[in-house]
N, C-alpha and C. Protein backbone atom coordinates (compact mmCIF):
# COMPACT_ATOMS: atom_id res chain seq x y z
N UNK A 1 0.84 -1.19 0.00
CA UNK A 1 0.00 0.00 0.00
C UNK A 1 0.88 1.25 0.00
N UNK A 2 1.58 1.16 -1.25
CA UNK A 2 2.73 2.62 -0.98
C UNK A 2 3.98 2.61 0.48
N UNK A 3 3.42 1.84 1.29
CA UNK A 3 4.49 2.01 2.43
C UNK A 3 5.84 1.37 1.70
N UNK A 4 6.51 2.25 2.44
CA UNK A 4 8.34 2.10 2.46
C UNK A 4 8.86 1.35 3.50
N UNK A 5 8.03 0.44 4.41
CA UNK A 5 8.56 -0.35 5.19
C UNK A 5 8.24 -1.84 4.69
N UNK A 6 9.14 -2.96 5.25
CA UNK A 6 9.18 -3.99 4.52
C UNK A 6 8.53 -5.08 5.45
N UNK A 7 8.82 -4.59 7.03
CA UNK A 7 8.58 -5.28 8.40
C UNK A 7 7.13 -5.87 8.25
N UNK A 8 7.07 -7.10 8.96
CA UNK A 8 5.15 -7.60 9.26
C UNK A 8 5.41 -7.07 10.21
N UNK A 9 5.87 -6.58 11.32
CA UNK A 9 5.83 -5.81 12.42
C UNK A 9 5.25 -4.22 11.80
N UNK A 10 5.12 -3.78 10.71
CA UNK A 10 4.88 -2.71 10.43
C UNK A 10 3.73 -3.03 9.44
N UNK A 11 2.91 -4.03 9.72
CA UNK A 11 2.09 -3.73 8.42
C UNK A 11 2.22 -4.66 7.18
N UNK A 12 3.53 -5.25 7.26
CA UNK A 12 3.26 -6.06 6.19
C UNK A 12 3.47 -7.75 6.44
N UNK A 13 3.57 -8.20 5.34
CA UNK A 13 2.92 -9.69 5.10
C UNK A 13 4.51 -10.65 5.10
N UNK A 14 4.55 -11.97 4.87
CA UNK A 14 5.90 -13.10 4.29
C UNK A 14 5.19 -14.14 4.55
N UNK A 15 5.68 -14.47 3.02
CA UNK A 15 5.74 -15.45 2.22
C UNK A 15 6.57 -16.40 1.71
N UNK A 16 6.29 -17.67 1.68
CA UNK A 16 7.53 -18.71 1.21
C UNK A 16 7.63 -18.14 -0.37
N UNK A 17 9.30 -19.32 -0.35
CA UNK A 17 9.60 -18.24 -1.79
C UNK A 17 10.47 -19.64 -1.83
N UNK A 18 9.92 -20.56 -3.37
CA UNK A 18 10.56 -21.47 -3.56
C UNK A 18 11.92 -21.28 -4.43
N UNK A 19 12.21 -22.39 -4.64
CA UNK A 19 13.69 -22.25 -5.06
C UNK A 19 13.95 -21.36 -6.51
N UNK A 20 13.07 -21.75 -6.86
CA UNK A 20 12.51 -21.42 -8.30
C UNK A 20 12.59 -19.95 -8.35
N UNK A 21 11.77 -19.25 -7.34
CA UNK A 21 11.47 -17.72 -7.03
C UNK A 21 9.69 -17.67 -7.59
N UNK A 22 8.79 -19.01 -7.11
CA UNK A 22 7.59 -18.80 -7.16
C UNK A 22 7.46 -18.69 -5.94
N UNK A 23 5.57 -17.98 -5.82
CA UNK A 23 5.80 -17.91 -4.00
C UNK A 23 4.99 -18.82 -3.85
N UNK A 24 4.92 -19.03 -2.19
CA UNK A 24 4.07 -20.11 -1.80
C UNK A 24 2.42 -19.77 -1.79
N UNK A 25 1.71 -20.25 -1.22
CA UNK A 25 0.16 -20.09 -1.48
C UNK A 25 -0.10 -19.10 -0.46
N UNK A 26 0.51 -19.22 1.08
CA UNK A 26 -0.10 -18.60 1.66
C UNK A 26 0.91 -17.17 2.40
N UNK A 27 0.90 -16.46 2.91
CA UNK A 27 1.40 -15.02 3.38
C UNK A 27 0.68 -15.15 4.64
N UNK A 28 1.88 -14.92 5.59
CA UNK A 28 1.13 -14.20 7.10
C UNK A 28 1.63 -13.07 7.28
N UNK A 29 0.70 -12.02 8.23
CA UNK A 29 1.14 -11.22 9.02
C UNK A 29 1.55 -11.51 10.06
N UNK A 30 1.81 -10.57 11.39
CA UNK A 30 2.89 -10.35 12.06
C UNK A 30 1.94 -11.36 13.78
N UNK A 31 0.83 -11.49 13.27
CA UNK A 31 0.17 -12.13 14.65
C UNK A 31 -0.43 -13.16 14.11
N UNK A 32 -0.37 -13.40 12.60
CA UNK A 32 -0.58 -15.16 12.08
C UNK A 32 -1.12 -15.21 11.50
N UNK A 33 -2.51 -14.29 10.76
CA UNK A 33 -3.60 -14.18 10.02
C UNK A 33 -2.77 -14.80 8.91
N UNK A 34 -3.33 -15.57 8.16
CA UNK A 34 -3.07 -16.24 6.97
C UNK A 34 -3.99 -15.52 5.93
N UNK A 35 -3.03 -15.31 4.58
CA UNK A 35 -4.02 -14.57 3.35
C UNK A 35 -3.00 -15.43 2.29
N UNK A 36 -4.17 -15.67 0.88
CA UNK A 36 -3.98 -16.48 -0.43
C UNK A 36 -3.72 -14.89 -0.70
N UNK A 37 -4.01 -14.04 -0.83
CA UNK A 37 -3.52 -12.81 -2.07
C UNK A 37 -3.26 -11.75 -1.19
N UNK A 38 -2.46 -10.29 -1.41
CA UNK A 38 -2.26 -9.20 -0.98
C UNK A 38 -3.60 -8.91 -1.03
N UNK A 39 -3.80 -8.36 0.40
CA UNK A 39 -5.07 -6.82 0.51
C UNK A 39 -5.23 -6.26 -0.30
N UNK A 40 -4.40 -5.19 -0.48
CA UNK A 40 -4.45 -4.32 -1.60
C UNK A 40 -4.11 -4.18 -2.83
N UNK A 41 -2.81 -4.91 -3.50
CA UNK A 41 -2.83 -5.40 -4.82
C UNK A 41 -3.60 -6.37 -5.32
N UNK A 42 -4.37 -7.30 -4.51
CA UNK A 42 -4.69 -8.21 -5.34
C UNK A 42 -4.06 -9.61 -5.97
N UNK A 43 -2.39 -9.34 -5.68
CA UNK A 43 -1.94 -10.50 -6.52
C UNK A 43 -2.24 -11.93 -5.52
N UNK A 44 -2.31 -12.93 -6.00
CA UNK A 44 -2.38 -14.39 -5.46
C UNK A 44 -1.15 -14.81 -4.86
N UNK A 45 -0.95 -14.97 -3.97
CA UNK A 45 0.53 -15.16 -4.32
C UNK A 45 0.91 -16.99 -4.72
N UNK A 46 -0.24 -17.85 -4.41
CA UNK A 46 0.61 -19.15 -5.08
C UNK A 46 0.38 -19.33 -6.98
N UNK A 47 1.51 -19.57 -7.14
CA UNK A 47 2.18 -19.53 -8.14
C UNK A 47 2.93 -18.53 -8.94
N UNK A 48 2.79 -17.15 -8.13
CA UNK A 48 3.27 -16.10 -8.50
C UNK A 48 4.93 -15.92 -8.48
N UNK A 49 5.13 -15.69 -9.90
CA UNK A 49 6.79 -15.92 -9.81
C UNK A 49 7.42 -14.25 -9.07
N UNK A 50 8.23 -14.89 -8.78
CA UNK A 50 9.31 -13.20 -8.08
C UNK A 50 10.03 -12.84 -9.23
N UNK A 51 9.73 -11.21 -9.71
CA UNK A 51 10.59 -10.72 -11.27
C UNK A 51 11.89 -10.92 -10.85
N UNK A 52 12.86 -11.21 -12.04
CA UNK A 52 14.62 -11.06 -11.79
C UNK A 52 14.86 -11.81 -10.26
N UNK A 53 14.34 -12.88 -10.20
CA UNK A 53 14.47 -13.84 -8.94
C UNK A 53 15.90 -14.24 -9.31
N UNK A 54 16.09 -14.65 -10.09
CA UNK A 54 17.74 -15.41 -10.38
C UNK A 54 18.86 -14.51 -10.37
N UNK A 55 18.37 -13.20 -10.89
CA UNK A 55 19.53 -12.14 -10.85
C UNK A 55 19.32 -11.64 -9.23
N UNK A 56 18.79 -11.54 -8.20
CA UNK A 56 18.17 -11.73 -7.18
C UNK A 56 19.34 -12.45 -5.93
N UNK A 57 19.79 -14.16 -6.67
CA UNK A 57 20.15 -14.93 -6.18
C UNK A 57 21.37 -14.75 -6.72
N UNK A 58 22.09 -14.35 -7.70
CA UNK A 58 23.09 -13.79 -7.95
C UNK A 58 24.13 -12.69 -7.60
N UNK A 59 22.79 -11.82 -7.28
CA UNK A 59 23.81 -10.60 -6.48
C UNK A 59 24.04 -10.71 -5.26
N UNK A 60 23.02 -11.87 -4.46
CA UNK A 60 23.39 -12.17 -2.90
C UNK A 60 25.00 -13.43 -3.20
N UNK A 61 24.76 -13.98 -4.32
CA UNK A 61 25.80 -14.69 -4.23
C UNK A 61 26.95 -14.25 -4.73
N UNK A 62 27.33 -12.47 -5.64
CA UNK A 62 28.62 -11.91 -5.66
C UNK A 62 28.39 -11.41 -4.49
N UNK A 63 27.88 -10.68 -3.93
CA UNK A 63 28.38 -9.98 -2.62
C UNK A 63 28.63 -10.08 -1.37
N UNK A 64 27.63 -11.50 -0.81
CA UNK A 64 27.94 -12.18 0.76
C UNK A 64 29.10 -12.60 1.04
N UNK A 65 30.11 -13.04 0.17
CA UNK A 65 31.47 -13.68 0.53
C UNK A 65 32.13 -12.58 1.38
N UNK A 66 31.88 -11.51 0.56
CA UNK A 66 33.03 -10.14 1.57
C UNK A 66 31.70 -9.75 3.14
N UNK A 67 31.21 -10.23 3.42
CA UNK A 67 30.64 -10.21 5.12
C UNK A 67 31.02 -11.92 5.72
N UNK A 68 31.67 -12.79 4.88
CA UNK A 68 31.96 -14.02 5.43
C UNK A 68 32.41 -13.72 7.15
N UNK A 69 33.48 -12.71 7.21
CA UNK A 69 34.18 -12.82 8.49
C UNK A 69 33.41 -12.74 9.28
N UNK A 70 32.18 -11.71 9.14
CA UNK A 70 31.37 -10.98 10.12
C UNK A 70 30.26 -12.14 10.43
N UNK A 71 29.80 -12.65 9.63
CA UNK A 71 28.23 -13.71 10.18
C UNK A 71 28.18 -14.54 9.42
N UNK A 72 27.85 -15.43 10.03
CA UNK A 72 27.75 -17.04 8.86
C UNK A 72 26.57 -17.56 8.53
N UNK A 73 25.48 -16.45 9.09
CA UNK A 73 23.87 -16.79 8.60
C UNK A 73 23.42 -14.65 8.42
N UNK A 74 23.42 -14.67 6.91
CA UNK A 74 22.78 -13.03 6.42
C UNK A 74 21.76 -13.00 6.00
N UNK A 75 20.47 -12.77 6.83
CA UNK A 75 19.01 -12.32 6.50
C UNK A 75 19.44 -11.40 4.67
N UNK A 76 19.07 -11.06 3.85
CA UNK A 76 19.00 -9.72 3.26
C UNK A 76 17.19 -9.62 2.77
N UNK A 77 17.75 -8.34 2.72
CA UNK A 77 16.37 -7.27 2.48
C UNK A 77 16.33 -7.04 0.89
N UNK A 78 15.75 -7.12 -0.33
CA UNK A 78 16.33 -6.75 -1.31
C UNK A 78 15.00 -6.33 -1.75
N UNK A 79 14.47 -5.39 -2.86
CA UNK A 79 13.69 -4.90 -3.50
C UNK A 79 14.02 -5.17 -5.07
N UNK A 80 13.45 -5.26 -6.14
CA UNK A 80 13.16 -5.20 -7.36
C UNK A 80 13.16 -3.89 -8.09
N UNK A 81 14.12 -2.96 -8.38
CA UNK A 81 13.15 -2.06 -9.38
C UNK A 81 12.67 -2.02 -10.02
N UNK A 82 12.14 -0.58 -10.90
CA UNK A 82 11.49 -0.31 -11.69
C UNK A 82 12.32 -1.00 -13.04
N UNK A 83 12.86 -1.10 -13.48
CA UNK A 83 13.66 -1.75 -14.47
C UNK A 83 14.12 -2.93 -13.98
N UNK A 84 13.74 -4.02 -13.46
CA UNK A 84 14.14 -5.15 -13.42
C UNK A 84 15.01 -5.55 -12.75
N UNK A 85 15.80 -4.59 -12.02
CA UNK A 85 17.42 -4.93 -11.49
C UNK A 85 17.19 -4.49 -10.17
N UNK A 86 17.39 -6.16 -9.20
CA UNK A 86 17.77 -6.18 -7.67
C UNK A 86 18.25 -5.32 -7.47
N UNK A 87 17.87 -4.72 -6.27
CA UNK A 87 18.95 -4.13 -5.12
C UNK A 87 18.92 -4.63 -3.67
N UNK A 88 19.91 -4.11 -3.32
CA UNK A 88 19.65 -4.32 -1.77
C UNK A 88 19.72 -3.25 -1.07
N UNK A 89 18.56 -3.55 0.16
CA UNK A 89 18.14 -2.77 0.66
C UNK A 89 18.66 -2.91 2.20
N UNK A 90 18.94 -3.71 2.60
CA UNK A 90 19.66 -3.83 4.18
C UNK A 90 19.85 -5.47 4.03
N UNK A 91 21.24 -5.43 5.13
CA UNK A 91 20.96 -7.08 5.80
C UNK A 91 20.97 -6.86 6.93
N UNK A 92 20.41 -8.11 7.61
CA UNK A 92 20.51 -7.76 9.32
C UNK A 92 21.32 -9.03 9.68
N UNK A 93 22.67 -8.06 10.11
CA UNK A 93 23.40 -9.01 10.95
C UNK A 93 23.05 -9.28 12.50
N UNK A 94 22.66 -7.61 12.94
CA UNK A 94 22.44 -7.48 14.14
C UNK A 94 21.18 -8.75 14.55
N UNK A 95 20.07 -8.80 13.74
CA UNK A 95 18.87 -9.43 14.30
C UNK A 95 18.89 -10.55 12.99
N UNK A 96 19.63 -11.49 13.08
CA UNK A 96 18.52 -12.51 11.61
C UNK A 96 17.78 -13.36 12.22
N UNK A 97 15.96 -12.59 11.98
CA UNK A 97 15.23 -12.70 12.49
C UNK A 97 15.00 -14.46 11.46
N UNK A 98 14.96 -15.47 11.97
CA UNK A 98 14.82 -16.23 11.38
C UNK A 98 13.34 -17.38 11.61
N UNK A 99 12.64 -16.48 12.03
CA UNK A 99 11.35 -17.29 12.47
C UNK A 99 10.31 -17.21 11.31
N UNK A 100 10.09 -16.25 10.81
CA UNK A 100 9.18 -15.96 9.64
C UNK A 100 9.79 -17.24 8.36
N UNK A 101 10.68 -16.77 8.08
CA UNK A 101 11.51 -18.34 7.31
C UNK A 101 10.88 -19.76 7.36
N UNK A 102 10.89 -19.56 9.02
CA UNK A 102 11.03 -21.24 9.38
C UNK A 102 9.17 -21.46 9.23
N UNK A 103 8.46 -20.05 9.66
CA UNK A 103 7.18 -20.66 9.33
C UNK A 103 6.37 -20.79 8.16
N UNK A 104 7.07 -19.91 7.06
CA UNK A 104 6.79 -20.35 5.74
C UNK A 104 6.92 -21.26 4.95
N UNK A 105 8.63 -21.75 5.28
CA UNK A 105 8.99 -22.66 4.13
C UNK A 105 10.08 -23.82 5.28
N UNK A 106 9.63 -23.81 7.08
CA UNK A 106 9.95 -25.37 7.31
C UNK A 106 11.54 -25.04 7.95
N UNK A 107 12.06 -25.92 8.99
CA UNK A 107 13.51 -25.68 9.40
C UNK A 107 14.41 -25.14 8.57
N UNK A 108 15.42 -24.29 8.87
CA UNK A 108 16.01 -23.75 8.58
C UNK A 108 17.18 -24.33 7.89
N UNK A 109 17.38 -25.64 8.18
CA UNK A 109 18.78 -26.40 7.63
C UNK A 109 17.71 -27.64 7.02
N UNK A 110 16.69 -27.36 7.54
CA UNK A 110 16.36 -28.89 6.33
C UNK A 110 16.08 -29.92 7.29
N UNK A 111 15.26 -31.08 6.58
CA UNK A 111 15.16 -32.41 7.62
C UNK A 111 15.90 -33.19 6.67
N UNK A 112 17.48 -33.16 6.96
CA UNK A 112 18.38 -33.57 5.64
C UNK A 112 19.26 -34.49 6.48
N UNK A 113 20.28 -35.53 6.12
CA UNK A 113 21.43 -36.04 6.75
C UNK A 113 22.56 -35.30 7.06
N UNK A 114 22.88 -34.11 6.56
CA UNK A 114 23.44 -32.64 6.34
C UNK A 114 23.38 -31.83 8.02
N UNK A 115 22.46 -32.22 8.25
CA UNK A 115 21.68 -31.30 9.30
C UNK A 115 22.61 -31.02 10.33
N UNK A 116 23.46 -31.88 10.74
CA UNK A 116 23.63 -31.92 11.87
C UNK A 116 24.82 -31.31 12.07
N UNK A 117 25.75 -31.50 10.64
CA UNK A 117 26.67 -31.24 10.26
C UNK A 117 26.89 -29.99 9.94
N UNK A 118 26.08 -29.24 9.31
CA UNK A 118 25.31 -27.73 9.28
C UNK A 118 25.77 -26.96 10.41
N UNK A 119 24.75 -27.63 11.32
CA UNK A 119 24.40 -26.66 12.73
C UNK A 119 25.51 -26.62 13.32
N UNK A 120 26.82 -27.73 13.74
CA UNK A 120 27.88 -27.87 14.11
C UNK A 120 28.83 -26.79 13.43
N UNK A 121 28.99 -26.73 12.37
CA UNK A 121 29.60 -25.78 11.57
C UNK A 121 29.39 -24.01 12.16
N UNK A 122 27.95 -23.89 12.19
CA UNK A 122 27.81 -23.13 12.65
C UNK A 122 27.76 -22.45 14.10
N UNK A 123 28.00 -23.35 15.17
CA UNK A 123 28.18 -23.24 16.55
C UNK A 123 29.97 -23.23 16.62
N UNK A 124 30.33 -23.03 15.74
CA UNK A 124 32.05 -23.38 15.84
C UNK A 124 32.19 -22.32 16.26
């Protein structure tokens, strides 16, 4: 709705976002309400692809290596412009709020054989 904030703490919605860069069916807000489409745009969101999703996944993957030292798990914030081309808009090292994630699209490392090996890595 025109707002410049991105937060469900402020108003807005998250959504799973498959590998692909389609979204998932459903979107919550910030106290759980479940919605199939945006309020105010209208769009659906299952099957709705994310524009420049791959260039998206590209620019998080040239640029995260140089914050390697600093955090080994980077939320980012990124927006779409008007012409097609990602940006980024913040990461949060301070807070990676990682709960919205886990209730869209399921544990965070996976129910994988990997898993354990993962989390260890990351408690180092």
């Amino acid at each position: 709705d025109n707002s410049l904030l991105d937060n469900s703490c402020s108003g807005g919605l998250f959504c799973g976002v498959l590998s692909n860069g389609i979204l998932d069916s459903i979107a919550f807000d910030s106290v759980g309400h479940e919605y199939t489409q945006h309020p105010t745009s209208g769009i659906i969101f299952s099957g709705y692809k994310i524009p420049s999703y791959s260039e998206c996944i590209q620019l998080v993957k040239r640029v995260a290596p140089r914050f390697s030292n600093i955090a080994k798990i980077i939320p980012w914030d990124i927006a779409i412009a008007g012409n097609g081309e990602p940006m980024i808009i913040e990461t949060n090292f301070g807070w990676p709020d990682i709960v919205d994630g886990q209730i869209t699209s399921g544990p965070l490392f996976g129910n994988n054989k990997l898993k354990d090996k993962i989390i260890y890595k990351f408690l180092k």
